[in-house]
Each structure stands twice: as structure tokens, then as C-alpha cells.
Protein backbone atom coordinates (compact mmCIF):
# COMPACT_ATOMS: atom_id res chain seq x y z
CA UNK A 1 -6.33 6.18 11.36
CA UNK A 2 -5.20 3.60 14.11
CA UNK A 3 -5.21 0.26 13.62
CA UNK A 4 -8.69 -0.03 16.58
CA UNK A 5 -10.49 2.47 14.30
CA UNK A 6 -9.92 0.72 11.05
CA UNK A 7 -11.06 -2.88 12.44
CA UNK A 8 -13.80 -0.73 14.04
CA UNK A 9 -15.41 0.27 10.60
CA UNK A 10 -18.11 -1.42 8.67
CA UNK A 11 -17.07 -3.55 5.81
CA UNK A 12 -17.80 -0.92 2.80
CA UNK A 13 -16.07 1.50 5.08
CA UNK A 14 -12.40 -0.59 4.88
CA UNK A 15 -12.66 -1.28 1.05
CA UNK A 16 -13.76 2.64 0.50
CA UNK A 17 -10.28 3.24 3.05
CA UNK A 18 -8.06 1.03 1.03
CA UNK A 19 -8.83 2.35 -2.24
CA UNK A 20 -8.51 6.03 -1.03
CA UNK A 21 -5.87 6.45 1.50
CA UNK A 22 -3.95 2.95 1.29
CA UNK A 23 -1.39 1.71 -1.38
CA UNK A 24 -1.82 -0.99 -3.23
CA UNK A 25 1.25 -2.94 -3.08
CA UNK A 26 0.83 -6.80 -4.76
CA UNK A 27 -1.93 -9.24 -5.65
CA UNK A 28 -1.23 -13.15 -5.04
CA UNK A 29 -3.37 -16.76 -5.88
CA UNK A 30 -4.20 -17.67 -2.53
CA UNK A 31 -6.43 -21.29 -2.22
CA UNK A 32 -9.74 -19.57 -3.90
CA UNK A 33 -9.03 -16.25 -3.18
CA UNK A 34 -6.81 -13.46 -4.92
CA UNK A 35 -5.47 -11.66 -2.49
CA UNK A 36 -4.61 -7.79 -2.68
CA UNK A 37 -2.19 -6.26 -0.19
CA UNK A 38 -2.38 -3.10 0.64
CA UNK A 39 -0.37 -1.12 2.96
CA UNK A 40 -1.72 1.56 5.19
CA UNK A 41 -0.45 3.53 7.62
CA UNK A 42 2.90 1.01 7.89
CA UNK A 43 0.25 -1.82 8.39
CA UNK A 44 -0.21 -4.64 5.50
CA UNK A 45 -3.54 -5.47 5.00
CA UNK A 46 -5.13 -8.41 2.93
CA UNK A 47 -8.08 -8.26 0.65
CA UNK A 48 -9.48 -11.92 0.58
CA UNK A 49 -11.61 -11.84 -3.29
CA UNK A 50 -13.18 -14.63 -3.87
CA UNK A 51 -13.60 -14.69 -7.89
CA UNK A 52 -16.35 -17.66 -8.07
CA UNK A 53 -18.41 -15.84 -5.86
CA UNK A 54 -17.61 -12.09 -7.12
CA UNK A 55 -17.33 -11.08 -3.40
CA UNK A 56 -14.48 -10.04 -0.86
CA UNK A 57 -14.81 -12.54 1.72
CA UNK A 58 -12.24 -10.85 4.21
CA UNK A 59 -10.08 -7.92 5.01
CA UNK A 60 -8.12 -8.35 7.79
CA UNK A 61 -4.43 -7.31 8.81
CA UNK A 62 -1.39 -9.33 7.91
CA UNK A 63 0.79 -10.03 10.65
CA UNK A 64 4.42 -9.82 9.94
CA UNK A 65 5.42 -13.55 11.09
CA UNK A 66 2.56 -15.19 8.84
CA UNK A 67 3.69 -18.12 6.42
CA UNK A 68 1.64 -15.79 3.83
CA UNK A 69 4.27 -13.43 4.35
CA UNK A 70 6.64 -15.75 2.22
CA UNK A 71 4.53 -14.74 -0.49
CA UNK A 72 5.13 -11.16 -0.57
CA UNK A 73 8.93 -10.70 0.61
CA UNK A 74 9.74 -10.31 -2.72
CA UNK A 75 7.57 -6.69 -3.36
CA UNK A 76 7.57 -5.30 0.34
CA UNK A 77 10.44 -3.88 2.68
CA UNK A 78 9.71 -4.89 5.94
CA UNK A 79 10.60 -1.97 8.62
């Protein structure tokens, strides 16, 4: 799946793709949010959960020069 189709799905669609074909790789405190990172298809993607509200407010790539990144470098290789 290319990165076009997978911001192309509905938002069940992505969580039902990242529990099936992606990896979970880490989970972080983020502000509100826990934040999952998954990787799929060489692409790190962030699942924004907002525990107060018992709802994932966002899933949305991680680009590789983000200050979030910081957060991770010690669980992922980057390519």
C-alpha cells in the first residue's frame, strides 16, 4: 500500500491497517496523548490516543526530521 492510498482511507480503515499489516514499534507520553508508532511499509506512523477522551484523535505519518523524532531514536533504525 503506498503512502496516497493509506492517507486516502477512512479512519477505521488506517487503525484496522496498522493493527494487521503494520508493526508496532514504541508507545511515548506525548502532551495528552500516548502515542503508538507503528511502522509500515518503511513509513513511521503515529497513533495520537487521547486517554481522557478514550478516542484516537489522529493518525498521521511521522516525518523523519520532526523534533518528535528525538523521542523514538532510541527503538528505531532510521534507513
Amino acid at each position: 500500500m503506498s503512502r496516497e492510498e493509506f492517507t486516502n482511507l477512512p479512519f477505521h480503515k488506517k487503525i484496522t491497517t496498522l493493527y494487521t499489516e503494520g508493526t508496532f514499534v514504541v508507545g511515548i507520553r506525548y502532551y495528552r496523548h500516548k502515542v503508538n508508532l507503528y511502522l509500515l511499509n518503511n513509513e513511521y506512523i503515529e497513533v495520537f490516543y487521547n486517554h481522557k477522551l478514550d478516542k484516537i484523535d489522529k493518525i498521521d505519518f511521522l516525518p523523519r526530521d520532526h523534533s518528535r523524532m528525538k523521542f523514538y531514536l532510541d527503538q528505531i533504525k532510521l534507513a
